[in-house]
Protein backbone atom coordinates (compact mmCIF):
# COMPACT_ATOMS: atom_id res chain seq x y z
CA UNK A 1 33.32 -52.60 -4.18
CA UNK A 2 34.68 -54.65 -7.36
CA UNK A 3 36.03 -51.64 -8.53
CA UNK A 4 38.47 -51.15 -5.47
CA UNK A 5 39.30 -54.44 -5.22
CA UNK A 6 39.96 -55.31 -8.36
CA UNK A 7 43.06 -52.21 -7.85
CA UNK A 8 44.38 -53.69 -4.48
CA UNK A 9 44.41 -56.66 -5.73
CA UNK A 10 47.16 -55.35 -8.60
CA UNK A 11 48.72 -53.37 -6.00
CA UNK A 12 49.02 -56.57 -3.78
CA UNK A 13 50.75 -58.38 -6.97
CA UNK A 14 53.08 -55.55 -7.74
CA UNK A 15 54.36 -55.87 -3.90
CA UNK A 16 54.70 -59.72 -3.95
CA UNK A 17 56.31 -59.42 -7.34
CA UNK A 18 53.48 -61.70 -9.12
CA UNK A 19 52.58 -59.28 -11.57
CA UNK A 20 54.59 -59.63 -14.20
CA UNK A 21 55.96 -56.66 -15.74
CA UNK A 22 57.39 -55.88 -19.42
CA UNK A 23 59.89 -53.23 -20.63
CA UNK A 24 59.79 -49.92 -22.53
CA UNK A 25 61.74 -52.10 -25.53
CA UNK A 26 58.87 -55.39 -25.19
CA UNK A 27 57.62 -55.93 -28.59
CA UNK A 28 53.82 -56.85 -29.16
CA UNK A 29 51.15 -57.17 -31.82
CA UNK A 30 48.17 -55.27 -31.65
CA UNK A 31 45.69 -52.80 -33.50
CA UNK A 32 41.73 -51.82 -33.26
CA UNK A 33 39.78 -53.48 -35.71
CA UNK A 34 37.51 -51.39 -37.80
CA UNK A 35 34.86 -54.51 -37.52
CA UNK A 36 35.21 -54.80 -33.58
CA UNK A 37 35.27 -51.03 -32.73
CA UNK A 38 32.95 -50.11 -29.80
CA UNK A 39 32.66 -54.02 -28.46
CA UNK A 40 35.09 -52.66 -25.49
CA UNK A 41 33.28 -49.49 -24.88
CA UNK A 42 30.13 -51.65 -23.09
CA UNK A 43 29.36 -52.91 -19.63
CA UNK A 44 33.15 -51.93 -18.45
CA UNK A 45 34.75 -49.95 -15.51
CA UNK A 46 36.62 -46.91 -16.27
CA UNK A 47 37.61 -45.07 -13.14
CA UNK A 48 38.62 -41.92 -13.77
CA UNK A 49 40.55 -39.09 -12.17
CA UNK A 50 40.89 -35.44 -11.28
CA UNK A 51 42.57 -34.70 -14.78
CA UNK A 52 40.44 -36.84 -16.51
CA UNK A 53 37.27 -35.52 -16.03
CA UNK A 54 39.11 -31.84 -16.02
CA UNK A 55 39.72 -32.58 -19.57
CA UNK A 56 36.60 -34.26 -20.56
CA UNK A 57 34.82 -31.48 -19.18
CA UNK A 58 36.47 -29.01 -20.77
CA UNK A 59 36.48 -30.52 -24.45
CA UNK A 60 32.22 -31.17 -24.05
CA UNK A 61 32.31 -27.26 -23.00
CA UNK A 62 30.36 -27.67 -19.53
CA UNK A 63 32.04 -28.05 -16.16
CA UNK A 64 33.80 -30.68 -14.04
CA UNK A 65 30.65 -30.63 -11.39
CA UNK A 66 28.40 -30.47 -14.19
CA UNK A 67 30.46 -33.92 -16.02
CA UNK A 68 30.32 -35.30 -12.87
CA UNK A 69 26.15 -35.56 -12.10
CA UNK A 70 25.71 -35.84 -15.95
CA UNK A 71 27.99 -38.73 -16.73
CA UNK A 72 29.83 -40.15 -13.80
CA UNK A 73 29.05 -42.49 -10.51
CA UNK A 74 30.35 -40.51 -7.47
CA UNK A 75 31.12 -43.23 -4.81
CA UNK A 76 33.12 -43.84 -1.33
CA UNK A 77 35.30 -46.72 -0.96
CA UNK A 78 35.07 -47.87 2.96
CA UNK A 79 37.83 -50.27 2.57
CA UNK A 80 40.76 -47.54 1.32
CA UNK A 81 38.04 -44.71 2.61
CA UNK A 82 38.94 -42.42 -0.12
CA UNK A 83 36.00 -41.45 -2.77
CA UNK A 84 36.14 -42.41 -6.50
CA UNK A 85 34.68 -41.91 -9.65
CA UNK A 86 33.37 -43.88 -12.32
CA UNK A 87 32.04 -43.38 -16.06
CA UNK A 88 28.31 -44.12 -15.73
CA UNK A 89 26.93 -45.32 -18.60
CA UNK A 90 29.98 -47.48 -19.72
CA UNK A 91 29.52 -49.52 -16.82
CA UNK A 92 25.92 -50.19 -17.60
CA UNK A 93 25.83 -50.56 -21.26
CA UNK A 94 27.45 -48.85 -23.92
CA UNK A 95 29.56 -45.36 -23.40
CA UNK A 96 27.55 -42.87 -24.00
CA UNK A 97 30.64 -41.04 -25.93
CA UNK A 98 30.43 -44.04 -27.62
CA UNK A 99 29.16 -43.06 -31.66
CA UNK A 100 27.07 -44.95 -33.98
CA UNK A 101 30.13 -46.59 -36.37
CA UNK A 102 31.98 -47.34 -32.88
CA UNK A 103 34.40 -44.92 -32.66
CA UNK A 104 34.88 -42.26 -29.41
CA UNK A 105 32.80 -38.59 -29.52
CA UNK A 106 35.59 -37.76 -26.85
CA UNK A 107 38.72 -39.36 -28.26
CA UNK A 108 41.18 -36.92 -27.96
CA UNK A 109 40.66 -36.81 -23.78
CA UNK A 110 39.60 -40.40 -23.67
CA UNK A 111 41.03 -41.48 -19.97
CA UNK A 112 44.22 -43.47 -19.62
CA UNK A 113 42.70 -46.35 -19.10
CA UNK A 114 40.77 -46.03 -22.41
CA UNK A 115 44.39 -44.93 -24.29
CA UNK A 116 46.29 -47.08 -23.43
CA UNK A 117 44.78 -50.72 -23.66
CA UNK A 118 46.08 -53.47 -23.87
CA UNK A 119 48.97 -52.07 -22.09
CA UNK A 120 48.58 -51.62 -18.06
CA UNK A 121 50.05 -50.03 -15.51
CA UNK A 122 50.42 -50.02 -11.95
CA UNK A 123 51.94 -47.55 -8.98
CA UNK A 124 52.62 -47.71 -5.31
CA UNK A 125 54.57 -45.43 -3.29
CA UNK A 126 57.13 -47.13 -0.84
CA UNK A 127 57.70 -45.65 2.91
CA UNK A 128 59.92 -42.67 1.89
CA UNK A 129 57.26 -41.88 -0.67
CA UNK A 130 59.63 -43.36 -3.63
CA UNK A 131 57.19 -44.02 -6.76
CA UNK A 132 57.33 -47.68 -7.90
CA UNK A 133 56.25 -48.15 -11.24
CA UNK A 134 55.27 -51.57 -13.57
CA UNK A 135 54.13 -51.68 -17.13
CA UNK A 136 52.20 -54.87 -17.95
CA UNK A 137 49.87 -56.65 -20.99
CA UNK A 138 46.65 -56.51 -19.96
CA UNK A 139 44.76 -59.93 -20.13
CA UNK A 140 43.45 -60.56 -23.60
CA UNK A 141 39.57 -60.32 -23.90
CA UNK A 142 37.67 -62.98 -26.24
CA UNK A 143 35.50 -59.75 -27.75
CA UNK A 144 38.79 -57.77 -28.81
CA UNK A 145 40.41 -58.76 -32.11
CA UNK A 146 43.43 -56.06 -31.82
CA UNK A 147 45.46 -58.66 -31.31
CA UNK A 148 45.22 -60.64 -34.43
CA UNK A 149 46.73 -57.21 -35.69
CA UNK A 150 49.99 -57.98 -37.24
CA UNK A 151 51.27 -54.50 -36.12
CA UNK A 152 54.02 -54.67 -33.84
CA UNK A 153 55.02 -51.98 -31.40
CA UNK A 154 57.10 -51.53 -28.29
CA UNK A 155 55.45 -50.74 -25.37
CA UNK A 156 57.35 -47.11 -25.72
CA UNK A 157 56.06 -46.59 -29.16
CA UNK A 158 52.31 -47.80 -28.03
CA UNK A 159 52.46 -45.21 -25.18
CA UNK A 160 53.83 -42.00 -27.06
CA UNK A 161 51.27 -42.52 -29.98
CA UNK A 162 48.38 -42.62 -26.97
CA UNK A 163 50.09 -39.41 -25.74
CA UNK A 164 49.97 -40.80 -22.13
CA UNK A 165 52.81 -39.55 -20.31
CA UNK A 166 51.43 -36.22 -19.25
CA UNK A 167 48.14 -38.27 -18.10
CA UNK A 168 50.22 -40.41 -15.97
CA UNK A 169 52.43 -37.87 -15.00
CA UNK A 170 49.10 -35.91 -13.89
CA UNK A 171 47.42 -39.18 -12.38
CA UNK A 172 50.61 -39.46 -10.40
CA UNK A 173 50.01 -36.42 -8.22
CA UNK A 174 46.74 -37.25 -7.38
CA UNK A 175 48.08 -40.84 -6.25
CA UNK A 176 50.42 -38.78 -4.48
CA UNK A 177 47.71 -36.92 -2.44
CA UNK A 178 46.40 -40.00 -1.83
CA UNK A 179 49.39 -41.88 -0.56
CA UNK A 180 49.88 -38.50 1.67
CA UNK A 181 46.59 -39.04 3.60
CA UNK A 182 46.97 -42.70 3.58
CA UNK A 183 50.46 -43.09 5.06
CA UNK A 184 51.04 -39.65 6.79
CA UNK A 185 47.85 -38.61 7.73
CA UNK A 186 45.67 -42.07 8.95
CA UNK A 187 43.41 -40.73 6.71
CA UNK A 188 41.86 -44.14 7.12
CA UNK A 189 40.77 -43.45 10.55
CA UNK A 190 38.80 -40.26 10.04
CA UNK A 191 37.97 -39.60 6.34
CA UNK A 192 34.35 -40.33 5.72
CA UNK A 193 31.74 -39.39 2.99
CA UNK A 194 30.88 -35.69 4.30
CA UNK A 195 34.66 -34.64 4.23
CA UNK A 196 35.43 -36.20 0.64
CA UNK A 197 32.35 -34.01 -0.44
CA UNK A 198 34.01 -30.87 1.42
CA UNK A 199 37.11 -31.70 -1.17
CA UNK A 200 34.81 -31.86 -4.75
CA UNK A 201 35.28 -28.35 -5.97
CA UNK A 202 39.25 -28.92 -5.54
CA UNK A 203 39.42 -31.90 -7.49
CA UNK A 204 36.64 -31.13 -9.72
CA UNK A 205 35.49 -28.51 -10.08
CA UNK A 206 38.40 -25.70 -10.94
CA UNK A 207 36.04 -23.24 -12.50
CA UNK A 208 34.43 -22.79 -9.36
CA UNK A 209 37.73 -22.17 -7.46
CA UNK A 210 39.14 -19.98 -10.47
CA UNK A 211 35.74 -17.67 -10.10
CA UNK A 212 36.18 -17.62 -6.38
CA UNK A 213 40.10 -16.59 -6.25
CA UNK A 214 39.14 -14.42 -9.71
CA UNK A 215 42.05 -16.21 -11.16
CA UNK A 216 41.85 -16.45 -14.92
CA UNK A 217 42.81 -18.90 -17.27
CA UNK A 218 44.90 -16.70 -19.20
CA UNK A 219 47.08 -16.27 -15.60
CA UNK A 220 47.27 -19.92 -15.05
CA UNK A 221 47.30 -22.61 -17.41
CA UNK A 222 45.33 -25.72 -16.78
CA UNK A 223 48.03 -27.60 -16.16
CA UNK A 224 49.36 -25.35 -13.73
CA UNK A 225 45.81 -24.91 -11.97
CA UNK A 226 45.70 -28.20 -11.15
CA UNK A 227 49.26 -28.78 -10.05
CA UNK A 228 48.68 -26.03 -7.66
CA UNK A 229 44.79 -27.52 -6.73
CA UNK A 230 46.83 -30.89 -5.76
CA UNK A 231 49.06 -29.22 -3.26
CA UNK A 232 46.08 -27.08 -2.08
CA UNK A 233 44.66 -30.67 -0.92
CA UNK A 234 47.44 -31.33 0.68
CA UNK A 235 47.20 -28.23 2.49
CA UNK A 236 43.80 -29.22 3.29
CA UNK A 237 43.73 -32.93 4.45
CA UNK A 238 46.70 -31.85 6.61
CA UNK A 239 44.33 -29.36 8.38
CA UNK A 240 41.58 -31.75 8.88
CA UNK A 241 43.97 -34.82 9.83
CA UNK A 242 45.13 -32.15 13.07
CA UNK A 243 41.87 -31.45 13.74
CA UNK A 244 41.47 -35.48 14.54
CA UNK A 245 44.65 -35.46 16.17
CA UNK A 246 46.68 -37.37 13.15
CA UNK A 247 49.50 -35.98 11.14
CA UNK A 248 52.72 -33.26 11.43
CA UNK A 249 49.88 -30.66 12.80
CA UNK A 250 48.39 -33.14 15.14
CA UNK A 251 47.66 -31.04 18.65
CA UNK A 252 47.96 -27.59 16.59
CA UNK A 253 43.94 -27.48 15.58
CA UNK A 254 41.16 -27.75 17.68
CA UNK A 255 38.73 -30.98 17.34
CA UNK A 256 36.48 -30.18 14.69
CA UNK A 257 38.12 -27.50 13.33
CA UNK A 258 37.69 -28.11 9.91
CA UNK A 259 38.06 -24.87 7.16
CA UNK A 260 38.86 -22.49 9.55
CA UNK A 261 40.11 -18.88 8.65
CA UNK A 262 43.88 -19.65 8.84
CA UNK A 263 44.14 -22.95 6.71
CA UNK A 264 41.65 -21.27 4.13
CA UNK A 265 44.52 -18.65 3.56
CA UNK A 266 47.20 -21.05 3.61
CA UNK A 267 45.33 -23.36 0.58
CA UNK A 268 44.59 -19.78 -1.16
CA UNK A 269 48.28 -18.86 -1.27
CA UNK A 270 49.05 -22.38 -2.44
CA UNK A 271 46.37 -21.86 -5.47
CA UNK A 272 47.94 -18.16 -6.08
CA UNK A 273 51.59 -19.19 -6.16
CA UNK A 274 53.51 -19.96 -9.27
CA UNK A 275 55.22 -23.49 -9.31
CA UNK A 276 59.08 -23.73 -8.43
């Protein structure tokens, strides 16, 4: 898919060092246009994540699963083999969140990719799992006149008024899970579209796990839910990896062996433990 390899191919620069990175302290121009608003909100890929749909969800008052059939493309990359979602009717014509003078029926949870335009950003994990981090300027469209602004901000300053820290802070742990499987488990060689559907109501759909375990969001925050949810994962993949004889339990689970009684409790006690 596009999509994917449109993201490889900004991983692949940030390993060869051809993406060219900027600073907290890099200075640019740029602010949306009352005249041009909506004119990015058409025909354009926003992948989105756990926490992003989580929040979307929430603030339209329905469910992740429910966000998910209603507004999203569900879809399994067999390069990476890892699923991924995608905002539906942005990619084929205008956002549906998208209101009649332009501006965002959702803009308080818009996604991070929607926040923080034109600034970028891309992560890899090295070996020992060490996060490697690079802040770009994304290419300038011919449809966007934000930067005719005469506005100037710091990359910094652009990033704490889009309130994107805790969204990338929150992105980064799913990356994380990711990377896990990837690197530790060989994920590669056995995850396939029946398994990635086994791990939806982890990753999206918390009200379903919250009325299983009867766990309340007065007990848990959000937050906390879904820090816990991305350990559960964890948890999880490392049960089915064994199973196909990959990963630290390799040998430990029998072939096949996939939510059995003993790595259900261990993923429940993961969801009902408070963080360190």
């Amino acid at each position: 898919m596009m999509v994917y390899n449109y993201k490889q191919e900004l991983l692949k620069r940030l390993d060869d060092g051809s993406l060219a990175g900027v600073p907290m302290e890099y200075q640019f121009t740029f602010e949306c246009k009352t005249q041009c608003m909506g004119r990015c909100c058409n025909s354009i890929t926003i992948l989105l994540d756990p926490w992003d749909i989580e929040t979307m969800a929430r603030h339209l008052g329905i469910s992740g699963r429910e966000f998910l059939a209603e507004y999203c493309k569900y879809d399994f990359g067999h390069e990476l083999k890892w699923a991924y979602v995608r905002l539906k009717h942005a990619e084929d014509g205008p956002c549906i969140f998208m209101l009649e003078d332009g501006r965002c029926q959702i803009y308080p949870v818009r996604s991070r990719n929607c926040r923080t335009y034109p600034i970028g950003r891309a992560v890899r994990f090295e070996p020992d799992g060490k996060k490697v981090e690079r802040i770009f300027l994304v290419e300038k469209m011919d449809f966007c006149l934000g930067h005719k602004s005469e506005r100037n901000w710091s990359v910094q300053e652009w990033l704490d008024d889009a309130e994107s820290q805790k969204f990338y802070e929150l992105s980064d742990l799913y990356l994380e899970v990711i990377n896990y499987a990837t690197t530790q488990l060989n994920s590669q060689v056995w995850m396939n579209r029946n398994i990635a559907q086994m791990l939806l109501p982890l990753l999206y759909g918390p009200d379903v796990v919250r009325n299983k375990l009867n766990i309340s969001e007065q007990e848990v925050s959000h937050e906390e839910f879904y820090r816990r949810r991305m350990k559960a994962i964890k948890v999880v993949l490392t049960d089915i990896a064994a199973g196909f004889g990959h990963g630290p339990l390799a040998g430990q689970a029998k072939t096949g062996e996939v939510f059995g009684g003993s790595m259900m409790e261990r993923m429940k006690q993961v969801l009902l433990t408070e963080e360190a």
